[in-house]
PDB file of N, CA and C in Angstrom:
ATOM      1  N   UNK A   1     155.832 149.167 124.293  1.00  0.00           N
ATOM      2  CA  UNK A   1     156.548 150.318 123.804  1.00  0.00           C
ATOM      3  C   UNK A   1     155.616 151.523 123.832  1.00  0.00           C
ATOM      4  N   UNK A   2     155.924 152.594 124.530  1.00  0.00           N
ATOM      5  CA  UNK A   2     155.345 153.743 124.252  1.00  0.00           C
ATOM      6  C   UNK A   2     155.962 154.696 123.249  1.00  0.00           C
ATOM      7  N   UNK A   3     155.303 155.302 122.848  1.00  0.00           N
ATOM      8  CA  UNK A   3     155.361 156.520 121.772  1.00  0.00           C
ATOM      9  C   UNK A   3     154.880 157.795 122.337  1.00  0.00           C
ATOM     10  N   UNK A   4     156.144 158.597 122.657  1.00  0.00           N
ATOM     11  CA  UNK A   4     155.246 160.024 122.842  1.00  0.00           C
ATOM     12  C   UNK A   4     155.876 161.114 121.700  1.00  0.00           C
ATOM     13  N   UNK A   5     154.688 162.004 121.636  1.00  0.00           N
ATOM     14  CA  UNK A   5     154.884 163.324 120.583  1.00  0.00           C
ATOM     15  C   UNK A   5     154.922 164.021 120.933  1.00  0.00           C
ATOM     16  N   UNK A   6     155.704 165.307 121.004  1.00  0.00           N
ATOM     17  CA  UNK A   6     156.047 166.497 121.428  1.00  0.00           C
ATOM     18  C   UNK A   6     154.536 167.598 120.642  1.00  0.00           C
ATOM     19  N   UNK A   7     154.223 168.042 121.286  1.00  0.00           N
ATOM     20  CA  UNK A   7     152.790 169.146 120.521  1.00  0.00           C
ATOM     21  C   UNK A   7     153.740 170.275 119.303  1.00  0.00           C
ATOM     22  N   UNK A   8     153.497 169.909 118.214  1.00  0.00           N
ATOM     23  CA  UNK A   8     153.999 170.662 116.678  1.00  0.00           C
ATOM     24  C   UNK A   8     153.068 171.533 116.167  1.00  0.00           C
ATOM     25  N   UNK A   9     151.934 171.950 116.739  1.00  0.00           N
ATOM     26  CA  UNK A   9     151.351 172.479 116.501  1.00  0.00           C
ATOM     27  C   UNK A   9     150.404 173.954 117.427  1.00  0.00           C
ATOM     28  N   UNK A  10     149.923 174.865 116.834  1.00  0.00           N
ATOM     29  CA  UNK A  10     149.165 175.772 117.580  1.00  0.00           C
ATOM     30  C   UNK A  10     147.262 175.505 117.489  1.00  0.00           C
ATOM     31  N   UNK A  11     146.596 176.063 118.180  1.00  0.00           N
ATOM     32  CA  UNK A  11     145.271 176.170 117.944  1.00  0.00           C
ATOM     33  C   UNK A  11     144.888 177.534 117.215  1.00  0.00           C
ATOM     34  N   UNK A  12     143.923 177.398 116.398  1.00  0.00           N
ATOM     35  CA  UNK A  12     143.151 178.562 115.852  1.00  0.00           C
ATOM     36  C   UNK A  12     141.203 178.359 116.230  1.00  0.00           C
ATOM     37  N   UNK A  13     140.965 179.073 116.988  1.00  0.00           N
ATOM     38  CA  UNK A  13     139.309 179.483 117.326  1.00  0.00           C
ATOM     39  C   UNK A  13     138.447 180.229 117.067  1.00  0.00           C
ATOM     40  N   UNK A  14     137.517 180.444 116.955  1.00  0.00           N
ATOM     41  CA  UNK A  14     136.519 180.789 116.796  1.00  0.00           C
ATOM     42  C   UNK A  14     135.276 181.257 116.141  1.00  0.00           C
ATOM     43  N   UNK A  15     135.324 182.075 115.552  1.00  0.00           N
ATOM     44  CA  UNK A  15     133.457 182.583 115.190  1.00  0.00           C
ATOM     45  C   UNK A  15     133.459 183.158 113.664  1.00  0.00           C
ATOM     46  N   UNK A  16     132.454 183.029 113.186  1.00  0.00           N
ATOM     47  CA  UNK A  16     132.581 183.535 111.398  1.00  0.00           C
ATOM     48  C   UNK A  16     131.123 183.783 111.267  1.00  0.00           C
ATOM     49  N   UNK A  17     131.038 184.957 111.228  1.00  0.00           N
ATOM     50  CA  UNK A  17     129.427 185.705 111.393  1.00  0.00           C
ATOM     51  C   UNK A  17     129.300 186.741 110.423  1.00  0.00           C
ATOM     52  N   UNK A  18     127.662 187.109 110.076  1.00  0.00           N
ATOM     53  CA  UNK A  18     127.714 187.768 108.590  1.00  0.00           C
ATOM     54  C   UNK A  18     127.587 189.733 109.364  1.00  0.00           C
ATOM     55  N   UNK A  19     128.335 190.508 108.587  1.00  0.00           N
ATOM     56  CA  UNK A  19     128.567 191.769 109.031  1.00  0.00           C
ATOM     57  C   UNK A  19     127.440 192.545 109.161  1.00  0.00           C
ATOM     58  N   UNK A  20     126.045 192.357 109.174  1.00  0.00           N
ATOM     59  CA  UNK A  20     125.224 192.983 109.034  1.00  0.00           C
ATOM     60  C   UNK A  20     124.018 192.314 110.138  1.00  0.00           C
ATOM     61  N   UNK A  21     124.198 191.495 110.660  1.00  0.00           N
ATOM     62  CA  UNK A  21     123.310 190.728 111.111  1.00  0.00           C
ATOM     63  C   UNK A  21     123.752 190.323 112.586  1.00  0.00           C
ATOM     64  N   UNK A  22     125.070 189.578 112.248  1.00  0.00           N
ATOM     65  CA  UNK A  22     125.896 188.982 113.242  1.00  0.00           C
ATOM     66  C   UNK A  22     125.613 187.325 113.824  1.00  0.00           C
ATOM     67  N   UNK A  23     124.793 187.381 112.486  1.00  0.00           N
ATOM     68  CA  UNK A  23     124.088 185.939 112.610  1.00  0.00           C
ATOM     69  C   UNK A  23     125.446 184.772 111.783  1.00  0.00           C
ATOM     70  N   UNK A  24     125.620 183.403 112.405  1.00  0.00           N
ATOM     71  CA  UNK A  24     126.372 182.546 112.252  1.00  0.00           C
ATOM     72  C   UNK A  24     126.435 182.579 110.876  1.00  0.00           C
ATOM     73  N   UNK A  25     128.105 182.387 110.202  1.00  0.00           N
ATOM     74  CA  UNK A  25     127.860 181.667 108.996  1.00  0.00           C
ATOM     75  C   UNK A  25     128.731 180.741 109.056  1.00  0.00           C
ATOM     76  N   UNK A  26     128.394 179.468 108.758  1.00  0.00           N
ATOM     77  CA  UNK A  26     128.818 178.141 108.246  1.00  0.00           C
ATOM     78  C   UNK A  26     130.004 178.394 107.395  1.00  0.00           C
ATOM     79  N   UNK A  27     131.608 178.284 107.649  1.00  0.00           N
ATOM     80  CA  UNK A  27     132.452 178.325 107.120  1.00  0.00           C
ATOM     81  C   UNK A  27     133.043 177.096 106.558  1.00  0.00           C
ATOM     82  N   UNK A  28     133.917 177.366 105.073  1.00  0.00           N
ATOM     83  CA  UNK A  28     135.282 176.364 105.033  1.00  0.00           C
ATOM     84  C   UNK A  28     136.179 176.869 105.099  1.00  0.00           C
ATOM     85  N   UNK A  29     137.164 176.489 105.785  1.00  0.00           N
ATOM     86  CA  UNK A  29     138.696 177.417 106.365  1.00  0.00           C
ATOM     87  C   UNK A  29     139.692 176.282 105.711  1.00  0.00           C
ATOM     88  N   UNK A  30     140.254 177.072 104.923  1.00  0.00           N
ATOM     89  CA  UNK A  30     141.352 176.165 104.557  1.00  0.00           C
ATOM     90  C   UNK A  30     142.833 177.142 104.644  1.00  0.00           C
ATOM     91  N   UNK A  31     143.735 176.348 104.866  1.00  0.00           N
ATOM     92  CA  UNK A  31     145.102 176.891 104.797  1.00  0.00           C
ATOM     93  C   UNK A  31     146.053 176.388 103.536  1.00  0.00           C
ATOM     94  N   UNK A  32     147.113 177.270 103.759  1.00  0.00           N
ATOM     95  CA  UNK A  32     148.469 176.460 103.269  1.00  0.00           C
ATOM     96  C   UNK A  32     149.837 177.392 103.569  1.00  0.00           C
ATOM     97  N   UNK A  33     150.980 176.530 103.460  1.00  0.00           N
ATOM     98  CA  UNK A  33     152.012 177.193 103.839  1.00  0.00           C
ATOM     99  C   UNK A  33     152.423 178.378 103.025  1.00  0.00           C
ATOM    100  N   UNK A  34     152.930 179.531 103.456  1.00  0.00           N
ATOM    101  CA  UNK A  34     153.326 180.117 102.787  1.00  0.00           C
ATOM    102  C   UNK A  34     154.028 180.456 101.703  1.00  0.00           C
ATOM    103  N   UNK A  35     153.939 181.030 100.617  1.00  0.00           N
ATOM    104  CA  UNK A  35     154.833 180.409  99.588  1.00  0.00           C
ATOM    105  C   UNK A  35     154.861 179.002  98.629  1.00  0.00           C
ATOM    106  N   UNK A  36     153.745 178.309  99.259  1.00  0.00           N
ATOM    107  CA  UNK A  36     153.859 177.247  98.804  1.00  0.00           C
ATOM    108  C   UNK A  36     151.796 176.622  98.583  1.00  0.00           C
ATOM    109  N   UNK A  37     151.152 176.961  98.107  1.00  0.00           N
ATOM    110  CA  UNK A  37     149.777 176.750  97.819  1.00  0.00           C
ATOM    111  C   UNK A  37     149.576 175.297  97.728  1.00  0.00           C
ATOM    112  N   UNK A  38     150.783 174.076  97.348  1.00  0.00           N
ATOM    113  CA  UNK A  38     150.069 173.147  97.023  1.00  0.00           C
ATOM    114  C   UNK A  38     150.517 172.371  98.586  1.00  0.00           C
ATOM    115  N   UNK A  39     150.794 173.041  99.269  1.00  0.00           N
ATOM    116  CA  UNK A  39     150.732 172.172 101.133  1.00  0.00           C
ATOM    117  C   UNK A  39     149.638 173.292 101.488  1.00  0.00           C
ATOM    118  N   UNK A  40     148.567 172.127 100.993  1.00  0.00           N
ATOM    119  CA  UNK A  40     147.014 172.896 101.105  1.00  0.00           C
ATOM    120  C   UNK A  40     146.402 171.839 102.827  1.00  0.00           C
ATOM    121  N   UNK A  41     145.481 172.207 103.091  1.00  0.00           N
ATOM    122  CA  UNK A  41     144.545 171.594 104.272  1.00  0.00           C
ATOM    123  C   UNK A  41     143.867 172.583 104.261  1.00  0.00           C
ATOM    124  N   UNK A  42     142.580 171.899 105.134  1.00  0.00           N
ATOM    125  CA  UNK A  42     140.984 172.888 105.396  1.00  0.00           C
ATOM    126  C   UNK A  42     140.028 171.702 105.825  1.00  0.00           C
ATOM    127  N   UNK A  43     139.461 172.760 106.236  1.00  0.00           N
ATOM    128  CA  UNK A  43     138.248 171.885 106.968  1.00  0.00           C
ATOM    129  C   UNK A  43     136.614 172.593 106.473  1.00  0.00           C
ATOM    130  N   UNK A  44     135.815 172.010 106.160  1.00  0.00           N
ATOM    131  CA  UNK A  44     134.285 172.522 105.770  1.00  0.00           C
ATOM    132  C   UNK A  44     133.468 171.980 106.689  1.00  0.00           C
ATOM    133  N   UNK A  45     132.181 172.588 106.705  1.00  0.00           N
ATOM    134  CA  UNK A  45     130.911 172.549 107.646  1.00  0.00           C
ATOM    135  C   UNK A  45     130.722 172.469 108.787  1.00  0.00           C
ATOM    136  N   UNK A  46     131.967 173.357 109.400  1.00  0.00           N
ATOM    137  CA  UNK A  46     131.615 173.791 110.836  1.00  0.00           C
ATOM    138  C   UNK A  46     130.381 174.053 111.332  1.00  0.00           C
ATOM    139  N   UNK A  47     129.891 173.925 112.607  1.00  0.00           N
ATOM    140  CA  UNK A  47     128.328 174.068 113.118  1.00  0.00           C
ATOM    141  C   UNK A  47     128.471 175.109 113.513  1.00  0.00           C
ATOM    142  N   UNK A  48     127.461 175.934 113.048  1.00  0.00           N
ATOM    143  CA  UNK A  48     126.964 177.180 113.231  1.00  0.00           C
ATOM    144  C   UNK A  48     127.977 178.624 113.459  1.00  0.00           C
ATOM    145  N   UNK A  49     129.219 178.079 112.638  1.00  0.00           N
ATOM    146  CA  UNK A  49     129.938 179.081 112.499  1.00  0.00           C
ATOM    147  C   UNK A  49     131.404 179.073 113.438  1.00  0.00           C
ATOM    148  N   UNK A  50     131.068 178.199 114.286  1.00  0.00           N
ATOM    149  CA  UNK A  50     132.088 178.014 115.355  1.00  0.00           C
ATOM    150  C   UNK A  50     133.490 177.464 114.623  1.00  0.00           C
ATOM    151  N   UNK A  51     134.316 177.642 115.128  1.00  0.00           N
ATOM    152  CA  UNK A  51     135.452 176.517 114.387  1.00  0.00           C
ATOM    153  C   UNK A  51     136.444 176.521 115.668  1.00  0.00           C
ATOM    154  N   UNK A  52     137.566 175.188 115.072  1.00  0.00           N
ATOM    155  CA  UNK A  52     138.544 174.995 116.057  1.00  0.00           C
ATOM    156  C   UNK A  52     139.523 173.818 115.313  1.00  0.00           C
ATOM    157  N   UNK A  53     140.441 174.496 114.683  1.00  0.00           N
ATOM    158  CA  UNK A  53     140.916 174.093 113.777  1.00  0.00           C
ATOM    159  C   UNK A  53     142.798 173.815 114.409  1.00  0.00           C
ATOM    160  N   UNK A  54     143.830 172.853 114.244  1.00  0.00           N
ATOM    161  CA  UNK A  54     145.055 172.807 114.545  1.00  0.00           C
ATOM    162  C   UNK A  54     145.895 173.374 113.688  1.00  0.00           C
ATOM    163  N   UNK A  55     146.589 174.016 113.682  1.00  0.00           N
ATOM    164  CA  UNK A  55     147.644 174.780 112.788  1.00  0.00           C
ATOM    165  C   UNK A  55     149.140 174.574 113.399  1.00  0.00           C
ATOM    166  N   UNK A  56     149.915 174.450 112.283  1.00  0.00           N
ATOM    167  CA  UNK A  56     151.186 173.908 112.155  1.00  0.00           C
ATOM    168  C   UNK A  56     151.560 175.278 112.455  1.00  0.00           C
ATOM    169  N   UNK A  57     153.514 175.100 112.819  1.00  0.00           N
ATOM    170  CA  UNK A  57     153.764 176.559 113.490  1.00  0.00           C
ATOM    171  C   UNK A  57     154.628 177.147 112.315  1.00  0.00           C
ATOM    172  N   UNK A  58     154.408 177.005 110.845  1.00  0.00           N
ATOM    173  CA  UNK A  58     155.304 177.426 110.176  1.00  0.00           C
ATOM    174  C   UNK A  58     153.959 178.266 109.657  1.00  0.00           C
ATOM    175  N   UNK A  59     154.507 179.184 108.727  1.00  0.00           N
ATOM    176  CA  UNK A  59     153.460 180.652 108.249  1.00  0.00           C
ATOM    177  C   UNK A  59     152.715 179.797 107.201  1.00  0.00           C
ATOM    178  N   UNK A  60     151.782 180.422 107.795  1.00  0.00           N
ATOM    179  CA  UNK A  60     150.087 179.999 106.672  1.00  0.00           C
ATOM    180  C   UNK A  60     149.382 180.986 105.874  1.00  0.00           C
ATOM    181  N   UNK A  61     148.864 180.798 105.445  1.00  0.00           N
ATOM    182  CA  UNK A  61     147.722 181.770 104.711  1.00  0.00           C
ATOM    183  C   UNK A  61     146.247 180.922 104.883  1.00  0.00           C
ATOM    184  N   UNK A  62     145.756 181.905 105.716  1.00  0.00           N
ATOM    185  CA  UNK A  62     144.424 181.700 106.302  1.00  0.00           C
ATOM    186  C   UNK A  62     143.567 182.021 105.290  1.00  0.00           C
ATOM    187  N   UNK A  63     142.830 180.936 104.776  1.00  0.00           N
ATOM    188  CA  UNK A  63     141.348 181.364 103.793  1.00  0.00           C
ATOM    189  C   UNK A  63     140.532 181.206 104.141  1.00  0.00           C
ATOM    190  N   UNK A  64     138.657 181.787 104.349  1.00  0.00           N
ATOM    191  CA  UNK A  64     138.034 180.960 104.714  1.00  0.00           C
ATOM    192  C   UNK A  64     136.617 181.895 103.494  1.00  0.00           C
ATOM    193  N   UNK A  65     136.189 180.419 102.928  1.00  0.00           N
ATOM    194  CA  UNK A  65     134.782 181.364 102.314  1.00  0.00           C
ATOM    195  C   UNK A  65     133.216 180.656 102.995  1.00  0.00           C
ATOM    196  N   UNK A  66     132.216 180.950 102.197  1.00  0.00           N
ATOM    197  CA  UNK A  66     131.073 180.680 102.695  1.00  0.00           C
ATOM    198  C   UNK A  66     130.523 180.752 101.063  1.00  0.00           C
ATOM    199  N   UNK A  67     129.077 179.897 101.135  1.00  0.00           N
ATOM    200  CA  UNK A  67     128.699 180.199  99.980  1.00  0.00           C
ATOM    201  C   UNK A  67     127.432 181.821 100.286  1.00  0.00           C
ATOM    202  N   UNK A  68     127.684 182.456  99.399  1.00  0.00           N
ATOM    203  CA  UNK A  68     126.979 183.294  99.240  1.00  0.00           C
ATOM    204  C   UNK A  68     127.852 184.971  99.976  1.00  0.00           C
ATOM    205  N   UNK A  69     129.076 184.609 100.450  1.00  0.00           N
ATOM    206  CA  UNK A  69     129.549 185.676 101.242  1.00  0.00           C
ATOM    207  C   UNK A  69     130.880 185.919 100.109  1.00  0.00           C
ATOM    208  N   UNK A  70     131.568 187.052 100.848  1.00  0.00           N
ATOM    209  CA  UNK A  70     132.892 187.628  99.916  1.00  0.00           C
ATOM    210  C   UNK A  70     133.625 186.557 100.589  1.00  0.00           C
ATOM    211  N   UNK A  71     134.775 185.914  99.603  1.00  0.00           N
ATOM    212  CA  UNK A  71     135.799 185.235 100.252  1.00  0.00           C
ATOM    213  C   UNK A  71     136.667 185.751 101.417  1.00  0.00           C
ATOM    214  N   UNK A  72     137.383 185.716 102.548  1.00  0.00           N
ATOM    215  CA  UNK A  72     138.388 186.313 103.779  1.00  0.00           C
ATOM    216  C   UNK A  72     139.439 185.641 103.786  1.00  0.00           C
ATOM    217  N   UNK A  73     140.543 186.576 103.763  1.00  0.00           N
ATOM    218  CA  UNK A  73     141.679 186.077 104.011  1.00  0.00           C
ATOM    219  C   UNK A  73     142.319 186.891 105.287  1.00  0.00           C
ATOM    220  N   UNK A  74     143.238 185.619 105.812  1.00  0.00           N
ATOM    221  CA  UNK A  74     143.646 187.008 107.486  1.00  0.00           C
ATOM    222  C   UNK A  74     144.704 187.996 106.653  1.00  0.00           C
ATOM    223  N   UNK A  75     144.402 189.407 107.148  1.00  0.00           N
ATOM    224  CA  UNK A  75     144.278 189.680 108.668  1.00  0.00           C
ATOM    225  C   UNK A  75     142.724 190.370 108.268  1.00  0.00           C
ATOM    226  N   UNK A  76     141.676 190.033 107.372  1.00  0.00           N
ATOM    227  CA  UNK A  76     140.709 190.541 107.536  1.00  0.00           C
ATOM    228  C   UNK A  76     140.354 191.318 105.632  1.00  0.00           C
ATOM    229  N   UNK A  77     141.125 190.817 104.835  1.00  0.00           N
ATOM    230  CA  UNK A  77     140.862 191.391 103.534  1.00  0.00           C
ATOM    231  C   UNK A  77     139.957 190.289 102.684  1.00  0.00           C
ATOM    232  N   UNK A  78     139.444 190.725 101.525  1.00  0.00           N
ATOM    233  CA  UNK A  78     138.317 189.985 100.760  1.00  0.00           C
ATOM    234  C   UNK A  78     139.345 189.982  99.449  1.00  0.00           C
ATOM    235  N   UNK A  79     140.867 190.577  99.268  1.00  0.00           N
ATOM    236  CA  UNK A  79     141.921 190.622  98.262  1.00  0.00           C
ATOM    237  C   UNK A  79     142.930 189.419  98.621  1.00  0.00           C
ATOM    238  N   UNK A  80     143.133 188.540  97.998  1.00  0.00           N
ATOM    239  CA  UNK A  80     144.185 187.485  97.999  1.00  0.00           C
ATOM    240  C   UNK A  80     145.472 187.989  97.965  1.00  0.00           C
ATOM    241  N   UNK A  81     145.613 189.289  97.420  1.00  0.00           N
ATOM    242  CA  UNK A  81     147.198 189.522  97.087  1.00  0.00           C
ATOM    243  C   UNK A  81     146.972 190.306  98.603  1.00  0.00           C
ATOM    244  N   UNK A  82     146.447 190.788  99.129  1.00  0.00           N
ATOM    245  CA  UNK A  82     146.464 191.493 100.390  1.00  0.00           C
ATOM    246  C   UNK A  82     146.913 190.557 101.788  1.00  0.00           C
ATOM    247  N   UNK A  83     146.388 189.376 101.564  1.00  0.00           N
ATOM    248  CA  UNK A  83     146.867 188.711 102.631  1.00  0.00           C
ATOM    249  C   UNK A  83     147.845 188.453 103.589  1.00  0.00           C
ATOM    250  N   UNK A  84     147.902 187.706 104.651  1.00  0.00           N
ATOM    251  CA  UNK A  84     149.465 188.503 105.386  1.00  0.00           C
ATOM    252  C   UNK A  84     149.239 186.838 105.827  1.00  0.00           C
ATOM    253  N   UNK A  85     150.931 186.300 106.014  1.00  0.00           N
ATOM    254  CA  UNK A  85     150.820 184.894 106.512  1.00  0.00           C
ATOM    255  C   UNK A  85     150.408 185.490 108.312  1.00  0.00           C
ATOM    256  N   UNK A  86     149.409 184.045 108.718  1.00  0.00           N
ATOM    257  CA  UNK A  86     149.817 184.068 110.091  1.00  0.00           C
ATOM    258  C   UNK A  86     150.026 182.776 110.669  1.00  0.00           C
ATOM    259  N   UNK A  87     151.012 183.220 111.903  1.00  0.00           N
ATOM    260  CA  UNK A  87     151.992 182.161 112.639  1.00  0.00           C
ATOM    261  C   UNK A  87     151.401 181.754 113.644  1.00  0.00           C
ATOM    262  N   UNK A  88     151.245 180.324 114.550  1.00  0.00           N
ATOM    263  CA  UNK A  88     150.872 179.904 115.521  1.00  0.00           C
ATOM    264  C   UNK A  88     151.666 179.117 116.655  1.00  0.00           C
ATOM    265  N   UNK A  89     151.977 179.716 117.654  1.00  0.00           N
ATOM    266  CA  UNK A  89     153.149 179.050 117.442  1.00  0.00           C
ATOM    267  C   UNK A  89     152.466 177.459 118.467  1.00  0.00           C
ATOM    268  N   UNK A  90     153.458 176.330 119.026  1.00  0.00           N
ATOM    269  CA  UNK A  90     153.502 175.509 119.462  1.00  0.00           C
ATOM    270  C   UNK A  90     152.537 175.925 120.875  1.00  0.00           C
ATOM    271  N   UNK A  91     151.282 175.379 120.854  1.00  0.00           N
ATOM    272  CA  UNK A  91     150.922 174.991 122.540  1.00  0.00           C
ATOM    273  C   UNK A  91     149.574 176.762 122.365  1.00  0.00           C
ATOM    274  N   UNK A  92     150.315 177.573 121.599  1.00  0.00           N
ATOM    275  CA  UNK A  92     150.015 178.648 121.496  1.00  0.00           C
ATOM    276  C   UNK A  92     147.649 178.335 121.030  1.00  0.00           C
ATOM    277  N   UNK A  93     146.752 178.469 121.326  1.00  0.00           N
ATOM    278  CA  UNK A  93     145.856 179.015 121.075  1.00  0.00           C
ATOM    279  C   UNK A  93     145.709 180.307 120.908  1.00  0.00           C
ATOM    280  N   UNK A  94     144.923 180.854 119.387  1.00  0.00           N
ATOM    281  CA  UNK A  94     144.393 181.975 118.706  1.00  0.00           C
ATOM    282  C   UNK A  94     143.491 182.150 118.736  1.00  0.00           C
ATOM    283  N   UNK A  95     142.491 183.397 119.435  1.00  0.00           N
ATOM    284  CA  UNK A  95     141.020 183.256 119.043  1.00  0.00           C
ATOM    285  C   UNK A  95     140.620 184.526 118.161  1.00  0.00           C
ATOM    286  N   UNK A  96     139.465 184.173 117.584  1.00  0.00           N
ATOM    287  CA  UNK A  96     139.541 185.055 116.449  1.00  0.00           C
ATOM    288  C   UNK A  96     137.914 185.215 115.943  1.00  0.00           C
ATOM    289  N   UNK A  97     137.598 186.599 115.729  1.00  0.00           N
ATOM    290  CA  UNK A  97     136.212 186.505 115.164  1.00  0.00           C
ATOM    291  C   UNK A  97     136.008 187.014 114.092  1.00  0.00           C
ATOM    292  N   UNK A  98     135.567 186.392 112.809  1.00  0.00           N
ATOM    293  CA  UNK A  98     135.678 186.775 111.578  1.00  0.00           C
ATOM    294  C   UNK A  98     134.498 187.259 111.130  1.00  0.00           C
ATOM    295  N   UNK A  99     134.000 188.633 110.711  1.00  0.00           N
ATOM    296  CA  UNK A  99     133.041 189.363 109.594  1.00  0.00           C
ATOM    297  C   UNK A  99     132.880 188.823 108.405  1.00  0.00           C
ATOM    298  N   UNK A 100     131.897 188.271 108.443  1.00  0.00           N
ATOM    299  CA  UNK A 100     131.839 188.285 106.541  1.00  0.00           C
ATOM    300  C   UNK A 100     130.367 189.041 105.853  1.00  0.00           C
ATOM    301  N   UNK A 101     131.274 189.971 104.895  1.00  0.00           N
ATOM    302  CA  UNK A 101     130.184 190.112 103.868  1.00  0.00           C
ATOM    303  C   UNK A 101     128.820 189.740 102.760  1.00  0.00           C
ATOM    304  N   UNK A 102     127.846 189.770 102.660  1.00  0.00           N
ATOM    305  CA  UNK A 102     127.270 188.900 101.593  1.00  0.00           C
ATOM    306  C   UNK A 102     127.857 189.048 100.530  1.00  0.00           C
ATOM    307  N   UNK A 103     127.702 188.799  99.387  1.00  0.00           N
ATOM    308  CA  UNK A 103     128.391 189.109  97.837  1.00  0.00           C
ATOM    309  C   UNK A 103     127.152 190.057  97.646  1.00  0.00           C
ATOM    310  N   UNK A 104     127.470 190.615  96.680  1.00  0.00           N
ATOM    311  CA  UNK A 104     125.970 192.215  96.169  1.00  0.00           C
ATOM    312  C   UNK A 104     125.374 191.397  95.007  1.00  0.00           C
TER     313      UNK A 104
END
């Protein structure tokens, strides 16, 4: 018996570097659906900043912090209520390069 799966999901890529330097930072990226915080997922200790993470095609809220940096949420704010869902769709790859701040 075979089993095949139709692809339900999009890709999200790339880079999370500190704004002053441009030197790698080691992220945890976690998501969840919109509207809904406790359909949580994430992933921690990406190498050297890189990531490549699968995302479902219904709206997310992209988080990602670091220790010692300001928390990020997409489309690029360090404010949680600012955040904007983003969509991925099926088959679809996102690439993306994220700034982060130190904390003061």
């Amino acid at each position: 018996m075979n089993v095949y799966l139709a692809p339900q999901c999009g890709r999200l890529v790339g880079t999370v570097a500190d704004v002053a330097t441009g030197v790698p930072v080691v992220p945890q990226i976690s998501m969840w659906r919109e509207g809904n915080p406790k359909s949580y997922f994430g992933t921690a200790g990406s190498l050297k900043g890189d990531f490549d993470v699968l995302v479902p095609t219904v709206a997310v809220v992209l988080y990602i912090r670091a220790a010692g940096y300001r928390d990020w949420y997409y489309p690029g704010t360090s404010i949680a209520a600012r955040a904007r869902p983003l969509t991925v769709s099926a088959r679809q790859t996102l690439k993306m390069r994220v700034i982060m701040q130190k904390l003061p």
